[in-house]
Each structure stands twice: as C-alpha cells, then as structure tokens.
PDB file of N, CA and C in Angstrom:
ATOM      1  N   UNK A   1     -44.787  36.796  36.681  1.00  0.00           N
ATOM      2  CA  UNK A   1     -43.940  35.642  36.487  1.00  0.00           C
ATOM      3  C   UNK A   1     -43.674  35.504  34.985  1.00  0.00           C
ATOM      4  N   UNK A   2     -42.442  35.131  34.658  1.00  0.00           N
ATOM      5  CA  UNK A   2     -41.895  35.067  33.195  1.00  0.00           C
ATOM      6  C   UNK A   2     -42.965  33.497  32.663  1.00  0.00           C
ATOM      7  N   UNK A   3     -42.720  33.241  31.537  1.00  0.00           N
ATOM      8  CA  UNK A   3     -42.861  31.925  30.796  1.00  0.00           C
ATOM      9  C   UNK A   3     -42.484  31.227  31.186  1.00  0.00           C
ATOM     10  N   UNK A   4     -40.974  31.063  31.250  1.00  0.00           N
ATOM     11  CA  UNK A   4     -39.834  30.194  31.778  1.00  0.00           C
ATOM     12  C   UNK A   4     -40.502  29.741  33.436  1.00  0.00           C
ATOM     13  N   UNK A   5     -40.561  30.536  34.055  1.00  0.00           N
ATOM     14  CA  UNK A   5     -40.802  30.204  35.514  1.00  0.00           C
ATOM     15  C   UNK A   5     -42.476  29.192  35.597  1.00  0.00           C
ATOM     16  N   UNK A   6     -42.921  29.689  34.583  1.00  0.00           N
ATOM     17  CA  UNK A   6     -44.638  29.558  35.052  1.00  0.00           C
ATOM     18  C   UNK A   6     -44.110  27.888  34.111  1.00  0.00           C
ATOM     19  N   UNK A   7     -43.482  27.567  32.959  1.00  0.00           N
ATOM     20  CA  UNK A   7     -43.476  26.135  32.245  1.00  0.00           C
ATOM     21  C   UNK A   7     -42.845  25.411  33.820  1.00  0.00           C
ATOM     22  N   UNK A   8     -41.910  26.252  34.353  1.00  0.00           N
ATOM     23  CA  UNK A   8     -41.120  25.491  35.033  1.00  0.00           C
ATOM     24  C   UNK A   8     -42.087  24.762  36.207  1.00  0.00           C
ATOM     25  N   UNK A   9     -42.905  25.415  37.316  1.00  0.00           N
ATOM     26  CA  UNK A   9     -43.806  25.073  37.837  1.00  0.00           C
ATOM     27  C   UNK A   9     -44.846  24.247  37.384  1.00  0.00           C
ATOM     28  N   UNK A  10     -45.421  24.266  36.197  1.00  0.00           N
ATOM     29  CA  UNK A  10     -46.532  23.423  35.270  1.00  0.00           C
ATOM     30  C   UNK A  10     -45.603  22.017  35.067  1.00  0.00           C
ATOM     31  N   UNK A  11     -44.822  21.944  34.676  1.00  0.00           N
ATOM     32  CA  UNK A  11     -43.664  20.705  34.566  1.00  0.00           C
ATOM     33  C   UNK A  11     -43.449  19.643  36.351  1.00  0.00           C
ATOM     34  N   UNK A  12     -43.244  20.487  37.297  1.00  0.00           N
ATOM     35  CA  UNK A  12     -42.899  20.598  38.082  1.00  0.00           C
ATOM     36  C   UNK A  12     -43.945  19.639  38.953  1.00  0.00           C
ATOM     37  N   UNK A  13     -45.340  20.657  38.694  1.00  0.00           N
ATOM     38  CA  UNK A  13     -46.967  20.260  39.066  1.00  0.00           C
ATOM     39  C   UNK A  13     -46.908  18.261  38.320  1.00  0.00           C
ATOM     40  N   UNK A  14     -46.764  18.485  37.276  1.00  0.00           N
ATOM     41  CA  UNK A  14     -47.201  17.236  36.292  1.00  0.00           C
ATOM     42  C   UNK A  14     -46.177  15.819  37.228  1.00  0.00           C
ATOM     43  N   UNK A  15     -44.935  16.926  37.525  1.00  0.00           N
ATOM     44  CA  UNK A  15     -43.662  15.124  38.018  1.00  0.00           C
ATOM     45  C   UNK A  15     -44.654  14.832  38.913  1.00  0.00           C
ATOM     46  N   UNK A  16     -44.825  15.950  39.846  1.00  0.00           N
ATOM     47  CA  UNK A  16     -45.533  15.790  41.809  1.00  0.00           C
ATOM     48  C   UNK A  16     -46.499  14.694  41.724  1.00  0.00           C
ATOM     49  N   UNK A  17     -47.222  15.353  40.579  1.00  0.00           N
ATOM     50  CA  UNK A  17     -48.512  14.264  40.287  1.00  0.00           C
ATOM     51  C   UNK A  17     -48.471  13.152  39.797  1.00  0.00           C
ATOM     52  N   UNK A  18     -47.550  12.832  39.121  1.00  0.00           N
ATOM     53  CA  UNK A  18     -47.260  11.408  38.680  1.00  0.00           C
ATOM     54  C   UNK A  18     -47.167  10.045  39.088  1.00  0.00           C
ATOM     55  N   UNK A  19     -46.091  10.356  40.083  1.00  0.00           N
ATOM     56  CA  UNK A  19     -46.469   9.408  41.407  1.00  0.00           C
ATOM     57  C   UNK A  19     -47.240   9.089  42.460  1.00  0.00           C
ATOM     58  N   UNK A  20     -47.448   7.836  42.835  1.00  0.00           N
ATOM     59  CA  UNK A  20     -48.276   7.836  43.802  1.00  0.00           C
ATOM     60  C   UNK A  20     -47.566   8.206  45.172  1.00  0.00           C
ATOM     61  N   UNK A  21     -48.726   7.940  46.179  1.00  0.00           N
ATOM     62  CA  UNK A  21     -47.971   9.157  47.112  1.00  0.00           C
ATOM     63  C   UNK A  21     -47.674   8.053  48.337  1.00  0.00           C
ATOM     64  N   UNK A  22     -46.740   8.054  49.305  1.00  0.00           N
ATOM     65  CA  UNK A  22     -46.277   7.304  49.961  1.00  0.00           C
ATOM     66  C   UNK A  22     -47.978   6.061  50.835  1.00  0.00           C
ATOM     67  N   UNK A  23     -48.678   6.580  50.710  1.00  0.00           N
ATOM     68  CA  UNK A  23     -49.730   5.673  50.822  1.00  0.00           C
ATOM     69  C   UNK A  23     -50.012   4.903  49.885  1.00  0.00           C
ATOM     70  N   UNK A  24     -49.717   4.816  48.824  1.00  0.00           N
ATOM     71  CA  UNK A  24     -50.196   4.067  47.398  1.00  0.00           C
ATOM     72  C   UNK A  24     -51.304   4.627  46.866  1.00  0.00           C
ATOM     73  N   UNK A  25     -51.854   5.842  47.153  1.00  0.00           N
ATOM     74  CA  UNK A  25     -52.917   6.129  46.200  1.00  0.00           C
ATOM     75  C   UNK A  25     -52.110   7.262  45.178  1.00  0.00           C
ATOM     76  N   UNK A  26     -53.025   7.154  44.055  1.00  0.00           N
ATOM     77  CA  UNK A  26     -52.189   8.754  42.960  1.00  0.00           C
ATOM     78  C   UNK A  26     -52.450   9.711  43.102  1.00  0.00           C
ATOM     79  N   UNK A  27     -51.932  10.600  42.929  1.00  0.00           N
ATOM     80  CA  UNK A  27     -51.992  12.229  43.300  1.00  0.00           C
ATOM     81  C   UNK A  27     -52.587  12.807  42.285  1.00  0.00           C
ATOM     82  N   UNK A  28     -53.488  14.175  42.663  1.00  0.00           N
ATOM     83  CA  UNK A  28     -54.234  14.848  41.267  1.00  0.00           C
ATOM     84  C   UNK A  28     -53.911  16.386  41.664  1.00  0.00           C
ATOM     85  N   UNK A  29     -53.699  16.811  40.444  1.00  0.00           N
ATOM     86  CA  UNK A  29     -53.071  18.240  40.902  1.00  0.00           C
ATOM     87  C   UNK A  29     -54.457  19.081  39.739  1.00  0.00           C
ATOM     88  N   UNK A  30     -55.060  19.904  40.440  1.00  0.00           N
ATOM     89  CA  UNK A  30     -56.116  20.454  39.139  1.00  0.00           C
ATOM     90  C   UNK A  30     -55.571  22.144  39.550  1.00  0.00           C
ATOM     91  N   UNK A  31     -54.826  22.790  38.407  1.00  0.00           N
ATOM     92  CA  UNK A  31     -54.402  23.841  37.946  1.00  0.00           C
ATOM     93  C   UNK A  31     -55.121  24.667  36.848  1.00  0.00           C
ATOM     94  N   UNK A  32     -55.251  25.879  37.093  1.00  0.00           N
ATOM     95  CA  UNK A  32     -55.782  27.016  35.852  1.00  0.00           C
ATOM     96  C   UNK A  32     -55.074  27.226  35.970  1.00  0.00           C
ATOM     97  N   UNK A  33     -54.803  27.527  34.283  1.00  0.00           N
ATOM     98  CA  UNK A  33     -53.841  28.289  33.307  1.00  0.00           C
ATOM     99  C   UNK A  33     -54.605  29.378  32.256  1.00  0.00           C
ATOM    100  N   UNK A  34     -53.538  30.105  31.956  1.00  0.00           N
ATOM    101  CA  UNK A  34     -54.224  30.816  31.091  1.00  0.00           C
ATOM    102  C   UNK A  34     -54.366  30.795  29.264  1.00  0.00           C
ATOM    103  N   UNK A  35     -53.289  29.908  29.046  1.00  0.00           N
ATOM    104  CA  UNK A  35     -52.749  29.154  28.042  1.00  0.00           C
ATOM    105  C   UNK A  35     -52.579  27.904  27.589  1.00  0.00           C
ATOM    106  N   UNK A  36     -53.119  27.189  26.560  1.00  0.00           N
ATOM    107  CA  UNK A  36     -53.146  25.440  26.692  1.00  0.00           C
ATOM    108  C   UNK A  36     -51.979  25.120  26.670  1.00  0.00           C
ATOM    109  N   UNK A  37     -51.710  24.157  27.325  1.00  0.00           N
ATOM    110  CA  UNK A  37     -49.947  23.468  27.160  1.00  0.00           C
ATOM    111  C   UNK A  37     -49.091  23.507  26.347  1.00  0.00           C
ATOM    112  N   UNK A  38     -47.980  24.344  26.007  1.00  0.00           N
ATOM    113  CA  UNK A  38     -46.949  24.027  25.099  1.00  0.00           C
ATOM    114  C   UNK A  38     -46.757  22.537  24.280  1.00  0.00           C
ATOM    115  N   UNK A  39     -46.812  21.957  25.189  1.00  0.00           N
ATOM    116  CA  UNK A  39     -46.534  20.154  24.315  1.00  0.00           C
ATOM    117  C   UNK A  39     -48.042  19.378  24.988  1.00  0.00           C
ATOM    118  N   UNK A  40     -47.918  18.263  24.830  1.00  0.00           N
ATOM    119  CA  UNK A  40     -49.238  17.486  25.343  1.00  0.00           C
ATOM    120  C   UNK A  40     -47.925  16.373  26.344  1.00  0.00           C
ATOM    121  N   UNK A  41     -48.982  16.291  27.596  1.00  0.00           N
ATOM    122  CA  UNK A  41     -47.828  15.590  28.410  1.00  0.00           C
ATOM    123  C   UNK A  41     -48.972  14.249  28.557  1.00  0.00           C
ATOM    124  N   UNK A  42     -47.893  13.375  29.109  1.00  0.00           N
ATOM    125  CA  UNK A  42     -48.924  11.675  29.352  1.00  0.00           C
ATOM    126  C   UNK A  42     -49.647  12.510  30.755  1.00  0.00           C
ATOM    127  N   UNK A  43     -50.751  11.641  30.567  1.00  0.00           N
ATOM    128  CA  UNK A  43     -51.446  11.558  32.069  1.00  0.00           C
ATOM    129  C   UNK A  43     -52.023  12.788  32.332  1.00  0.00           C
ATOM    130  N   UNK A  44     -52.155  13.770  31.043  1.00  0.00           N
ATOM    131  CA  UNK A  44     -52.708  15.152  31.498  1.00  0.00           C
ATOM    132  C   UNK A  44     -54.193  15.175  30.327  1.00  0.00           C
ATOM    133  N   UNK A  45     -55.090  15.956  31.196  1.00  0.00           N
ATOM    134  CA  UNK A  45     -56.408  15.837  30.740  1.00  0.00           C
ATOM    135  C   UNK A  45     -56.504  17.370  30.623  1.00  0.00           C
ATOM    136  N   UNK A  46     -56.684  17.916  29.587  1.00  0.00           N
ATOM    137  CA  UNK A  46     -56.986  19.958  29.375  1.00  0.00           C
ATOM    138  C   UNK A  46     -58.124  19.947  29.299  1.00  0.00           C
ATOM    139  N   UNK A  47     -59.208  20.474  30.206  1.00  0.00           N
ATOM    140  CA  UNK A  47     -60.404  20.887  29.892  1.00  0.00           C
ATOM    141  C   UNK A  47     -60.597  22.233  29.588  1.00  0.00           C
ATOM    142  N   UNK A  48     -60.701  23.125  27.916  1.00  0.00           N
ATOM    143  CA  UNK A  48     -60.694  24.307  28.025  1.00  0.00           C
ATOM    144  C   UNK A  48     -62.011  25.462  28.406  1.00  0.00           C
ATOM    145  N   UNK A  49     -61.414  25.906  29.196  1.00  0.00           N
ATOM    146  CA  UNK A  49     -62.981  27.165  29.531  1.00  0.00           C
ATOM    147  C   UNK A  49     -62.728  28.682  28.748  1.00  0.00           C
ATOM    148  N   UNK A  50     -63.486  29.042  28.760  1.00  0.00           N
ATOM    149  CA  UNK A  50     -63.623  30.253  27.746  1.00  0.00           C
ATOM    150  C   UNK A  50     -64.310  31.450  28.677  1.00  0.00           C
ATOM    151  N   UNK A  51     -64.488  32.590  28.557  1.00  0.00           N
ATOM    152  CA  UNK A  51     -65.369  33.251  29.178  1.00  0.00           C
ATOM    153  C   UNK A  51     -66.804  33.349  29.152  1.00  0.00           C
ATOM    154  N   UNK A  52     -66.814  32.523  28.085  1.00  0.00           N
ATOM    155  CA  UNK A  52     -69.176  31.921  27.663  1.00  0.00           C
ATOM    156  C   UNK A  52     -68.818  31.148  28.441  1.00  0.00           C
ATOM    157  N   UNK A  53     -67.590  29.867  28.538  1.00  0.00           N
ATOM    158  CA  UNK A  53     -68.499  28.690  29.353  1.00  0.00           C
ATOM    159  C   UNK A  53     -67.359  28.707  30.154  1.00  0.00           C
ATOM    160  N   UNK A  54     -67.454  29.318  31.367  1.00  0.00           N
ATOM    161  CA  UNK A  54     -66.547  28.643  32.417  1.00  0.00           C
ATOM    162  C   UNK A  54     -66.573  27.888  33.257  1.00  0.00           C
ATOM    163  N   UNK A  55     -67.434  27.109  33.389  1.00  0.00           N
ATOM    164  CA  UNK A  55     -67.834  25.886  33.829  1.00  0.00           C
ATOM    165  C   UNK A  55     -67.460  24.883  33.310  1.00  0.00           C
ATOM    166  N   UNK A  56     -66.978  23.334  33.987  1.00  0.00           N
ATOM    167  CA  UNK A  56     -66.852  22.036  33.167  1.00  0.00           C
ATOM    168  C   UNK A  56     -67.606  20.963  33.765  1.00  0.00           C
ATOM    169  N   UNK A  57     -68.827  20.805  33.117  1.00  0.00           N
ATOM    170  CA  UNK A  57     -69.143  19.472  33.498  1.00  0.00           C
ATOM    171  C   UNK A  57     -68.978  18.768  32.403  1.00  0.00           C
ATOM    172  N   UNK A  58     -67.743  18.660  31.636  1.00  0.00           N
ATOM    173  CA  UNK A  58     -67.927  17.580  30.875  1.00  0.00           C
ATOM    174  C   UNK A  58     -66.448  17.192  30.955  1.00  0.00           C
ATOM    175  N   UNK A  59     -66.061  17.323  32.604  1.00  0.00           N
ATOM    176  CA  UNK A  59     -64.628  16.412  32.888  1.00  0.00           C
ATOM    177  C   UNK A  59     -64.589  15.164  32.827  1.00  0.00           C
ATOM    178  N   UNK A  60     -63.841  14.471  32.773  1.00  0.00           N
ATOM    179  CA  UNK A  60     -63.541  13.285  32.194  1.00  0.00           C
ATOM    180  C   UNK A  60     -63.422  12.400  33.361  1.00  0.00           C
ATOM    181  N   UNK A  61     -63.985  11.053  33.666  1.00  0.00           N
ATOM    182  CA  UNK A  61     -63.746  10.488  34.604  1.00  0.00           C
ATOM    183  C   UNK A  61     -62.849   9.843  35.345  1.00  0.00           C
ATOM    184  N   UNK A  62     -62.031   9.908  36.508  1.00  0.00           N
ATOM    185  CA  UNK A  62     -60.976   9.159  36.777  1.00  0.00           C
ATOM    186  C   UNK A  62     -61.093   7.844  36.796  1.00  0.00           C
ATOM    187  N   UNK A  63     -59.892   6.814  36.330  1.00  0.00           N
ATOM    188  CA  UNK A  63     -59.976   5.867  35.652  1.00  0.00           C
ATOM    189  C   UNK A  63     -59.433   5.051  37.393  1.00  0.00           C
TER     190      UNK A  63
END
C-alpha cells in the first residue's frame, strides 16, 4: 500500500472513531502503525513501541 492510501485509511479510522455510535456510546479504534502520525490529530493517544519494549502498560486511561 502507497502512503497516500495508508494516511487515507488512518484519517478515515480517526472520523469512524470520533463519533459516537448510534447507541450513544464512543467508538475506539486501536491501530498499529509503523510510523508516528504525520500531524497530531484531537482525540488521538500514540503509544510508541519499539522492538525492546513492545508491550504498553503505560496506556493512558479512558476518560
């Protein structure tokens, strides 16, 4: 997949999630990437993993 296609989907992921979902609760979309975000978007939390630590317990709590 090009750049273009993979921002386009990551963009795409972020609208889906934005809203809440016809029940009234909010939607959470948790995606690996291989690259940190081009821009910083609202409402997005980057936890980066590395190949020492690919594990995250130090995600952030939903509010």
């Amino acid at each position: 997949m090009d750049q273009a296609t993979g921002l386009r989907l990551v963009d795409t992921l972020i609208d889906v999630a934005g809203g809440p979902s016809s029940d009234g609760y909010a939607c959470q979309v948790i995606a690996a990437i291989n690259d940190p975000l081009p821009r910083p978007y609202p409402g997005v939390h980057e936890i980066p993993v590395d190949t020492d630590n690919r594990f995250f317990d130090h995600a952030p709590l939903s509010a």
